[in-house]
PDB file of N, CA and C in Angstrom:
ATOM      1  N   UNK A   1     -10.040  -7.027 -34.754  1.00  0.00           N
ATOM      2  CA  UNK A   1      -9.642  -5.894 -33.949  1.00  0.00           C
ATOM      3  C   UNK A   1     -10.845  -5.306 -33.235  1.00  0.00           C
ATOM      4  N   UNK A   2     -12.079  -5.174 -34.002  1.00  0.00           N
ATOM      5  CA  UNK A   2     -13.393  -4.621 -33.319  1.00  0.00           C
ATOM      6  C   UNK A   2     -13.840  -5.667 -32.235  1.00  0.00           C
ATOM      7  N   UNK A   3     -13.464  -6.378 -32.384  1.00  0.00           N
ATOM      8  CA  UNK A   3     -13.741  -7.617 -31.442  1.00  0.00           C
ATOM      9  C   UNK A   3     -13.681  -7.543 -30.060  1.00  0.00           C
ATOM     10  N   UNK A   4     -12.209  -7.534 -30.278  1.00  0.00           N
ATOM     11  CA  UNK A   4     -10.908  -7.295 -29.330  1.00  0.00           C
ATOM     12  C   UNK A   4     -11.683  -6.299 -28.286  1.00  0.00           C
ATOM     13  N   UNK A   5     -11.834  -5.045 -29.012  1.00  0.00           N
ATOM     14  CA  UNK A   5     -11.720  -3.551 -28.719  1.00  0.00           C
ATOM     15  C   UNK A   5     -13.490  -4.140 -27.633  1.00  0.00           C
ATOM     16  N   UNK A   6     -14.284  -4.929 -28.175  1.00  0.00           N
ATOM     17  CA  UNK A   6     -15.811  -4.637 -27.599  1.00  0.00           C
ATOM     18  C   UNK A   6     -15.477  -5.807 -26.172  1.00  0.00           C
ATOM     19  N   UNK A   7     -14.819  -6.815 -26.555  1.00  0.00           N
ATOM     20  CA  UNK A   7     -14.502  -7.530 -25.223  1.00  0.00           C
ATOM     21  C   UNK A   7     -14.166  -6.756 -23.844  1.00  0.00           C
ATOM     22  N   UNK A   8     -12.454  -5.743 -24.481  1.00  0.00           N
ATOM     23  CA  UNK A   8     -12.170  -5.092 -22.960  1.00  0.00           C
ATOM     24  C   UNK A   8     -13.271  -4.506 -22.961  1.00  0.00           C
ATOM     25  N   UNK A   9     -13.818  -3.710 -23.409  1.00  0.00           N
ATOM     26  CA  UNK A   9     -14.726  -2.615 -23.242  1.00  0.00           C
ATOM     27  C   UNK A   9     -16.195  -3.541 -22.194  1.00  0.00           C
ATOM     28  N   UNK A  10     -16.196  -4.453 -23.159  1.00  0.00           N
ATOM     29  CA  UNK A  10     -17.271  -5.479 -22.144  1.00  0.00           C
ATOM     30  C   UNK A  10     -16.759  -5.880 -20.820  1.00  0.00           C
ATOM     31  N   UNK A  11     -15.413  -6.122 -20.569  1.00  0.00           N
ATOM     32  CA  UNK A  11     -14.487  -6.589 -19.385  1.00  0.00           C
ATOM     33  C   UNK A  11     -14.395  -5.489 -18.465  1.00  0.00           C
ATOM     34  N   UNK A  12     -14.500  -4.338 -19.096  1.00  0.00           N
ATOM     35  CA  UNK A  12     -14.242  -3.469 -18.545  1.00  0.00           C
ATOM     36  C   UNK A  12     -15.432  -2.654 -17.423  1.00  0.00           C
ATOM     37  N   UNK A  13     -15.913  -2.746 -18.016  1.00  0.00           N
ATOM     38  CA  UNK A  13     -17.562  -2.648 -17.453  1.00  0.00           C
ATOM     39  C   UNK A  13     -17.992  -3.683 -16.436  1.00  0.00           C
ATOM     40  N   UNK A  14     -17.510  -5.063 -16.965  1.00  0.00           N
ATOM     41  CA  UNK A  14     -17.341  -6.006 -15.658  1.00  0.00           C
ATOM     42  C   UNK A  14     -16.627  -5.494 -14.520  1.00  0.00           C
ATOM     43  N   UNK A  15     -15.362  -5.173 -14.650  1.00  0.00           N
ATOM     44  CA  UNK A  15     -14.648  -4.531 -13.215  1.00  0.00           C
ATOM     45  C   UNK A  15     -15.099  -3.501 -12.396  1.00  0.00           C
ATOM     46  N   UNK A  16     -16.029  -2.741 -13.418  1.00  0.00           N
ATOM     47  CA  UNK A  16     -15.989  -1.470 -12.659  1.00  0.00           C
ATOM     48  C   UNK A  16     -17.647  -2.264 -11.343  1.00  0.00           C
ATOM     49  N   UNK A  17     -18.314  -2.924 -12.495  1.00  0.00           N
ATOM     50  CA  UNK A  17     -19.712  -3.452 -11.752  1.00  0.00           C
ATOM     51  C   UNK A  17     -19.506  -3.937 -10.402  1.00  0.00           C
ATOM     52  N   UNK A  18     -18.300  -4.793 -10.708  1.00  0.00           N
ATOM     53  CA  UNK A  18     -17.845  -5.789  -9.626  1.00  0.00           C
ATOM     54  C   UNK A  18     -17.115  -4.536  -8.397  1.00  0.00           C
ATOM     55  N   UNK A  19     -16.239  -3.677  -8.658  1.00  0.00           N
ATOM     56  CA  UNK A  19     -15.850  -2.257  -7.805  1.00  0.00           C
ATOM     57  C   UNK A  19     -17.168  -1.272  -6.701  1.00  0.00           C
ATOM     58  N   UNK A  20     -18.203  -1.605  -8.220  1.00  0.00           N
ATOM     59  CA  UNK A  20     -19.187  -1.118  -7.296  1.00  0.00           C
ATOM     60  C   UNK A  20     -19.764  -1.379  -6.190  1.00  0.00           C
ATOM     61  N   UNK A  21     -19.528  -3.161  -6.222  1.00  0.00           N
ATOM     62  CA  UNK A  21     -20.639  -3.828  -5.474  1.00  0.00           C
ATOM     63  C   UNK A  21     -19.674  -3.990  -4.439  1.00  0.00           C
ATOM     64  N   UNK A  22     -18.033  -4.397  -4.575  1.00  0.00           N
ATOM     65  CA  UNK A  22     -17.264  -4.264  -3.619  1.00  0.00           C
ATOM     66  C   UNK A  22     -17.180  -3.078  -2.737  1.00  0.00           C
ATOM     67  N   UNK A  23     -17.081  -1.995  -3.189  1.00  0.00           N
ATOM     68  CA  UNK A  23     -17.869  -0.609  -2.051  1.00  0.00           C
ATOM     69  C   UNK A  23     -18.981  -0.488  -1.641  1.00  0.00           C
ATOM     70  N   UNK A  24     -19.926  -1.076  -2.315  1.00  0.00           N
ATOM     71  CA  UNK A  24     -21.283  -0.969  -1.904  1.00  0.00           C
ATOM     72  C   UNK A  24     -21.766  -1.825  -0.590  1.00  0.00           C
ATOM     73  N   UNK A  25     -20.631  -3.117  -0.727  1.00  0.00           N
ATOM     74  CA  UNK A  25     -20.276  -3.742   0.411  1.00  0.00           C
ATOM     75  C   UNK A  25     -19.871  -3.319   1.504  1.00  0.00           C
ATOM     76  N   UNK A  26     -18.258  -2.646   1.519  1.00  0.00           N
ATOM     77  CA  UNK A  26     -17.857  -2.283   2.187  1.00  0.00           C
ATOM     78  C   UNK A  26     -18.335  -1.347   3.216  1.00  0.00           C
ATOM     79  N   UNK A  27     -18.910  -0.449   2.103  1.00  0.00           N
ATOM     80  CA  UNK A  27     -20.053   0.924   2.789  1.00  0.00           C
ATOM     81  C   UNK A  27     -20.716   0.272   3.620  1.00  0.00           C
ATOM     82  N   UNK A  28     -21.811  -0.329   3.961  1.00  0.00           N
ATOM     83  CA  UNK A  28     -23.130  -1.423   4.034  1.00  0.00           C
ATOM     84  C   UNK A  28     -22.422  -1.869   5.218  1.00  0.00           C
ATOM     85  N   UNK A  29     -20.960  -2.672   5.485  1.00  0.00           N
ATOM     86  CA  UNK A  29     -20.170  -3.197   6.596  1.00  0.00           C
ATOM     87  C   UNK A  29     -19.976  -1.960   7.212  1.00  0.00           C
ATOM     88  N   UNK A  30     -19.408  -1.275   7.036  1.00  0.00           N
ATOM     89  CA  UNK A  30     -18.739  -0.040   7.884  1.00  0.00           C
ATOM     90  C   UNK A  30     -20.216   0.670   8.381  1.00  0.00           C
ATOM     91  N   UNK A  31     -21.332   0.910   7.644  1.00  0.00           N
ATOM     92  CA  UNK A  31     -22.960   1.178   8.656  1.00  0.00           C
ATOM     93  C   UNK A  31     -22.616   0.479   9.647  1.00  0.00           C
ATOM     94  N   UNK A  32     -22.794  -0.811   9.263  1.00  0.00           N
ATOM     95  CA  UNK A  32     -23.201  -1.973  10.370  1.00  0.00           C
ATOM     96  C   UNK A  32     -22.329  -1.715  11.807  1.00  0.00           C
ATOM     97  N   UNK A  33     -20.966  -1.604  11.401  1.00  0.00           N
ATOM     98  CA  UNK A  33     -20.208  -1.252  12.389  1.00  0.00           C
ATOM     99  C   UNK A  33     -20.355  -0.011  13.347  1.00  0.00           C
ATOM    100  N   UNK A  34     -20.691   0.771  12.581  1.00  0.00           N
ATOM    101  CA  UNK A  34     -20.875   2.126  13.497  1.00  0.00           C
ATOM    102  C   UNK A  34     -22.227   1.866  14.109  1.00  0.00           C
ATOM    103  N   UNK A  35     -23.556   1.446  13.570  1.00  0.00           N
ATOM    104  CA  UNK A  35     -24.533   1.053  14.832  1.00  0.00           C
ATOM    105  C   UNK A  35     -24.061   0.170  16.069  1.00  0.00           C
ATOM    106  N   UNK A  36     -23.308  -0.828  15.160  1.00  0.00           N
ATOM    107  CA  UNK A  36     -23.621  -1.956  16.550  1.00  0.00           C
ATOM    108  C   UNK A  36     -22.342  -1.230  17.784  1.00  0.00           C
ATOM    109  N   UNK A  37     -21.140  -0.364  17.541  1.00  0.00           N
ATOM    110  CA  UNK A  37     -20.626   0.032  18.563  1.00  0.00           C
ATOM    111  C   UNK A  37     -20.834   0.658  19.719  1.00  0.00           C
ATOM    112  N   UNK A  38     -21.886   1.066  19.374  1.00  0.00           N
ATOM    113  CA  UNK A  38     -23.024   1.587  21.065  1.00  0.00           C
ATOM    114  C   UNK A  38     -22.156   2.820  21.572  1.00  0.00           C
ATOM    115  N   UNK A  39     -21.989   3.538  20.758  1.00  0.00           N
ATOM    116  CA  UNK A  39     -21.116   5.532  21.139  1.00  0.00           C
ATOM    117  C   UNK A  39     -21.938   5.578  22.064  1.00  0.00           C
ATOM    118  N   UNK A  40     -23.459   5.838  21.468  1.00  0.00           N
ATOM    119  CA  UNK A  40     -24.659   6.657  23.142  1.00  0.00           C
ATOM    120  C   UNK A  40     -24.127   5.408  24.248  1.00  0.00           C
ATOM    121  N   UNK A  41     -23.604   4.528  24.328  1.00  0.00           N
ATOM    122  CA  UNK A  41     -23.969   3.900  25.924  1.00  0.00           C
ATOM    123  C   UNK A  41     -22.620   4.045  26.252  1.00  0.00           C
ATOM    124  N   UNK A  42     -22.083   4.044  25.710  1.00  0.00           N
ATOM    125  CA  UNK A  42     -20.454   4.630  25.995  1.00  0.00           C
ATOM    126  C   UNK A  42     -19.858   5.895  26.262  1.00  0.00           C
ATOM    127  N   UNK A  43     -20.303   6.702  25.918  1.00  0.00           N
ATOM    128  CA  UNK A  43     -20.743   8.155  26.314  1.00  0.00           C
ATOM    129  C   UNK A  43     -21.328   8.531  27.511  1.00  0.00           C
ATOM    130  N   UNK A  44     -22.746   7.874  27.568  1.00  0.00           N
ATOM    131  CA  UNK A  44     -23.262   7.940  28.759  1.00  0.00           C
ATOM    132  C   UNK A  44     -22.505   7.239  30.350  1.00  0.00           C
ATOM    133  N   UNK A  45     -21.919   6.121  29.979  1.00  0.00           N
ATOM    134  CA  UNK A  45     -21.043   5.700  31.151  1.00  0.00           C
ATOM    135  C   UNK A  45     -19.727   6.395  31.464  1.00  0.00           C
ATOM    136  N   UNK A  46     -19.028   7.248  30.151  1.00  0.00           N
ATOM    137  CA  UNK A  46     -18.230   8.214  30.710  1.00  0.00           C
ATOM    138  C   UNK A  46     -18.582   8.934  31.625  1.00  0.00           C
ATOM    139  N   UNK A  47     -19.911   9.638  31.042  1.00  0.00           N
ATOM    140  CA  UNK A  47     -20.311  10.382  31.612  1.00  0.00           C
ATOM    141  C   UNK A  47     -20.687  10.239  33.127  1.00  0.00           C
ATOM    142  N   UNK A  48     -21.528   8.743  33.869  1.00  0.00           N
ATOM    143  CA  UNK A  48     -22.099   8.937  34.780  1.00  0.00           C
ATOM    144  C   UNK A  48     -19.954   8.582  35.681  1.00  0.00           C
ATOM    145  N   UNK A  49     -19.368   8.113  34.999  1.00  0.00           N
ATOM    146  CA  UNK A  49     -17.957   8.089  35.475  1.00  0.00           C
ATOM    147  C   UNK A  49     -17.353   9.024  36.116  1.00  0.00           C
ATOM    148  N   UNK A  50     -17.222   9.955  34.989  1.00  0.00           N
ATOM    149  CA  UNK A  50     -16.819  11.232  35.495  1.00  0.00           C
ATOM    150  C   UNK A  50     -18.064  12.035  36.425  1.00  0.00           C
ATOM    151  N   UNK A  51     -18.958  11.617  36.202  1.00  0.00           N
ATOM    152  CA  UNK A  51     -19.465  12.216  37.776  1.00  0.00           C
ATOM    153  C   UNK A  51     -19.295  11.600  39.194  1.00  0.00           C
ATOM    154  N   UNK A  52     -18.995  10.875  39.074  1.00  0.00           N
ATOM    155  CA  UNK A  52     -18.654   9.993  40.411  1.00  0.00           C
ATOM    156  C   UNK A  52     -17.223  10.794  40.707  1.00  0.00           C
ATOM    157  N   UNK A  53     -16.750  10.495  40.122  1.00  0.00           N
ATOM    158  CA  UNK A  53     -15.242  11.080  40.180  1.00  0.00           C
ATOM    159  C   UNK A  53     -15.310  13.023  40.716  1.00  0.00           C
ATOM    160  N   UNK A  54     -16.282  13.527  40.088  1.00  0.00           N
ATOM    161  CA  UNK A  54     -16.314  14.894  40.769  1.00  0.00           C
ATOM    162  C   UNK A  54     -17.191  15.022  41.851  1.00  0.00           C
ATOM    163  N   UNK A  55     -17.764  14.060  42.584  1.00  0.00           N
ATOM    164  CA  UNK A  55     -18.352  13.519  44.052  1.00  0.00           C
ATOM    165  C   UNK A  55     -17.704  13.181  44.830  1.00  0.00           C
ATOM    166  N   UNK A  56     -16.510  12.432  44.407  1.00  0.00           N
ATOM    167  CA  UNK A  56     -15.357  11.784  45.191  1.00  0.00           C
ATOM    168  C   UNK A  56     -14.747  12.899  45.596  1.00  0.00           C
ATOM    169  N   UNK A  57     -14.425  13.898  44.579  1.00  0.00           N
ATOM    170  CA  UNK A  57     -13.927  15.290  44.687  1.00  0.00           C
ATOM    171  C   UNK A  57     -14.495  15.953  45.710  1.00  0.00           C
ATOM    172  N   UNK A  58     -15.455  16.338  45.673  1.00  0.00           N
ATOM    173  CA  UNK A  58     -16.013  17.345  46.650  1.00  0.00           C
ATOM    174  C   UNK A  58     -15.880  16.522  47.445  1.00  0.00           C
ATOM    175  N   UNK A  59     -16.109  15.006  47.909  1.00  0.00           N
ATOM    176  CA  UNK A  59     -16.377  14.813  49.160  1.00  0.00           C
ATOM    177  C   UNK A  59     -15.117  14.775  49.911  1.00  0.00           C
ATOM    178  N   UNK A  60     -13.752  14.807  49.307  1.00  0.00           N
ATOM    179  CA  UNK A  60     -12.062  14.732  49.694  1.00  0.00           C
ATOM    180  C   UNK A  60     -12.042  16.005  50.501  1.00  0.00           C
ATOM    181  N   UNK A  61     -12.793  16.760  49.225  1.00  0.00           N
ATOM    182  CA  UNK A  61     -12.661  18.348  50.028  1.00  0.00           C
ATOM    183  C   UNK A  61     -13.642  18.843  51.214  1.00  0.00           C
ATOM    184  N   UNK A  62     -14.487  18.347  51.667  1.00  0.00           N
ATOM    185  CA  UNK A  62     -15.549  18.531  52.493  1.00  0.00           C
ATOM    186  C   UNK A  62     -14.786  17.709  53.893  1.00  0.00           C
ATOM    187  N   UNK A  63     -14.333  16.661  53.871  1.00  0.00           N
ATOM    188  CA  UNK A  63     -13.293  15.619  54.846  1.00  0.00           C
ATOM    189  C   UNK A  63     -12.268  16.142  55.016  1.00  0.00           C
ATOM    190  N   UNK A  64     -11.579  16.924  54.285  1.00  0.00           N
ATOM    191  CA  UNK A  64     -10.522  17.260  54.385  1.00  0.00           C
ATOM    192  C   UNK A  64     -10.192  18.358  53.896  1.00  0.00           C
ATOM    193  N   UNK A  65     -10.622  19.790  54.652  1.00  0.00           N
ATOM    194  CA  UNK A  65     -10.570  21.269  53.797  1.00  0.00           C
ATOM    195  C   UNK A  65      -9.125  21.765  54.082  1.00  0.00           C
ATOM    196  N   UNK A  66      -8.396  21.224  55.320  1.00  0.00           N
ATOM    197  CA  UNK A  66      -7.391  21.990  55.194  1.00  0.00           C
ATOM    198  C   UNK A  66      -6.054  21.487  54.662  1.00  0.00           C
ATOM    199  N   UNK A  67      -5.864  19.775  54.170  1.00  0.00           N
ATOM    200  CA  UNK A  67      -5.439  19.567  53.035  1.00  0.00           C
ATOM    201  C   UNK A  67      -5.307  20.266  51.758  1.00  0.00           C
ATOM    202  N   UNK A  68      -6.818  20.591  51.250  1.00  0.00           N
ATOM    203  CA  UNK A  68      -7.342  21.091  49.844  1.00  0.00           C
ATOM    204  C   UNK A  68      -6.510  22.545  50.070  1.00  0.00           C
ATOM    205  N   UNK A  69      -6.726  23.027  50.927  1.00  0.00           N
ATOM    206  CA  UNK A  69      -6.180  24.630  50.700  1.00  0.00           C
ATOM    207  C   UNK A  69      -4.347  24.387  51.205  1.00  0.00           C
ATOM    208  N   UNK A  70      -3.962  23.793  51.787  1.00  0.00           N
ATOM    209  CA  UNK A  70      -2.660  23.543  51.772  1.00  0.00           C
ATOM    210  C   UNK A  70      -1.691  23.358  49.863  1.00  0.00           C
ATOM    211  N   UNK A  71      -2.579  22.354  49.630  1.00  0.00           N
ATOM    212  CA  UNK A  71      -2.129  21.591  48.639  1.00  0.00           C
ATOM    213  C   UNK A  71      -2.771  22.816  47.860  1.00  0.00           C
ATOM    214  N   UNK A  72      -3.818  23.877  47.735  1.00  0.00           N
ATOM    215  CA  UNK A  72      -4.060  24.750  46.849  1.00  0.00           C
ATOM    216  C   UNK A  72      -3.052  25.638  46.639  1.00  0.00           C
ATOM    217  N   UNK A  73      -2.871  26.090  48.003  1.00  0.00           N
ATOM    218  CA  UNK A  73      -1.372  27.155  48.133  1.00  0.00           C
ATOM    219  C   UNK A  73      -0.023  26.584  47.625  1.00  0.00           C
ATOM    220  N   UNK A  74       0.029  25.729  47.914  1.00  0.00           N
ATOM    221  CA  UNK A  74       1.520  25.101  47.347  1.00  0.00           C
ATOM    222  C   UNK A  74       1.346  24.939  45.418  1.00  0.00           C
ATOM    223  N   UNK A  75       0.390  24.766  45.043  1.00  0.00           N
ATOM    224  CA  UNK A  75       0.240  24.777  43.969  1.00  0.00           C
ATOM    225  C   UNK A  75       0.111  26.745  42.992  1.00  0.00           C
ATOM    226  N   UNK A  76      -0.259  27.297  44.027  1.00  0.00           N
ATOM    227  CA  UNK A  76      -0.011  28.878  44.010  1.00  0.00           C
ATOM    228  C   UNK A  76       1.314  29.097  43.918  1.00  0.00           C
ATOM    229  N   UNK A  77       1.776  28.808  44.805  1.00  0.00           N
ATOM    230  CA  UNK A  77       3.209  29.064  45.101  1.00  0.00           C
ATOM    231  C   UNK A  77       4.207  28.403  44.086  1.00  0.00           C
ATOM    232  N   UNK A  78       3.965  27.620  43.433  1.00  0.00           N
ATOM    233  CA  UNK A  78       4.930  26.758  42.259  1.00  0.00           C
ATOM    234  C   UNK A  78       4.524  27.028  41.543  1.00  0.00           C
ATOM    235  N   UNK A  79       2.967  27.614  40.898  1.00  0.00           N
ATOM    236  CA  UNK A  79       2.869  28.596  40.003  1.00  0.00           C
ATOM    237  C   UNK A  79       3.381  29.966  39.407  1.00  0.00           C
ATOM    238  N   UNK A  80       3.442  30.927  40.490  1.00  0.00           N
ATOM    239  CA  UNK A  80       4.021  32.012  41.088  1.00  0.00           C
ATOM    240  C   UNK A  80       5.310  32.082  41.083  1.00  0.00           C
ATOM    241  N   UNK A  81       6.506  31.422  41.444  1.00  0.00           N
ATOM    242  CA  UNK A  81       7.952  30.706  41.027  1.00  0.00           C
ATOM    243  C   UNK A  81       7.942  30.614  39.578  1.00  0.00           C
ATOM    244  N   UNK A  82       7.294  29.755  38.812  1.00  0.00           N
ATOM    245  CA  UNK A  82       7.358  29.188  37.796  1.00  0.00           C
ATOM    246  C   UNK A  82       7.404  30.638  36.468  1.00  0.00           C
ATOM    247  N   UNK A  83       6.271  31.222  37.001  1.00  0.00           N
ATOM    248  CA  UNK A  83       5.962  32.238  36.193  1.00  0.00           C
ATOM    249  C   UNK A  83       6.900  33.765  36.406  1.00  0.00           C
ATOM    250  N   UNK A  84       7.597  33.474  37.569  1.00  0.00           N
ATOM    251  CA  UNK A  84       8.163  34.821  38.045  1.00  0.00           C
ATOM    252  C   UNK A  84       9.782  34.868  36.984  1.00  0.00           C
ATOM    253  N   UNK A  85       9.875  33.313  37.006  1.00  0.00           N
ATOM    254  CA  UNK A  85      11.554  33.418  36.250  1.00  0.00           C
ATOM    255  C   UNK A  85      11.027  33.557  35.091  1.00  0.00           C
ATOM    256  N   UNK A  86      10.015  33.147  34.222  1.00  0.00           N
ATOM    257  CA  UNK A  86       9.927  34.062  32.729  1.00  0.00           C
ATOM    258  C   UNK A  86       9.932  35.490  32.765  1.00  0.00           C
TER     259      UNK A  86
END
């Protein structure tokens, strides 16, 4: 019976060793992953993205001001409606 009892206990200690090293793994993979995905250069190309995109902007509106304020007012105006029936 003492036998028995020191085996699991020895087995048992095996699983948990082997648990450890399997997270210790996992952990160690999941680092690896988050360096090699490159957030800063991906970030930064949003970024220079969306600035292009608010260049394109101004320059729609600089070509074309009385579009921008047409299409501003009408957007006033369906605001203004919108908010008047609440």
């Amino acid at each position: 019976m003492e036998t028995t009892s020191n085996e699991f206990k020895k087995e048992l200690g095996n699983i948990k060793d082997n648990v450890r090293q399997g997270a210790n793994s996992i952990r160690q993979n999941v680092e690896q992953q988050i360096e090699n995905s490159n957030w800063q250069e991906r970030y930064e190309e949003l970024r220079k993205r969306a600035g292009e995109a608010v260049e394109a902007s101004e320059d729609f509106v600089k070509e074309h001001p009385y579009y921008t304020l047409l299409g501003a007012a009408a957007v006033g105006f369906l605001a203004g409606m919108i908010l008047r029936r609440k």
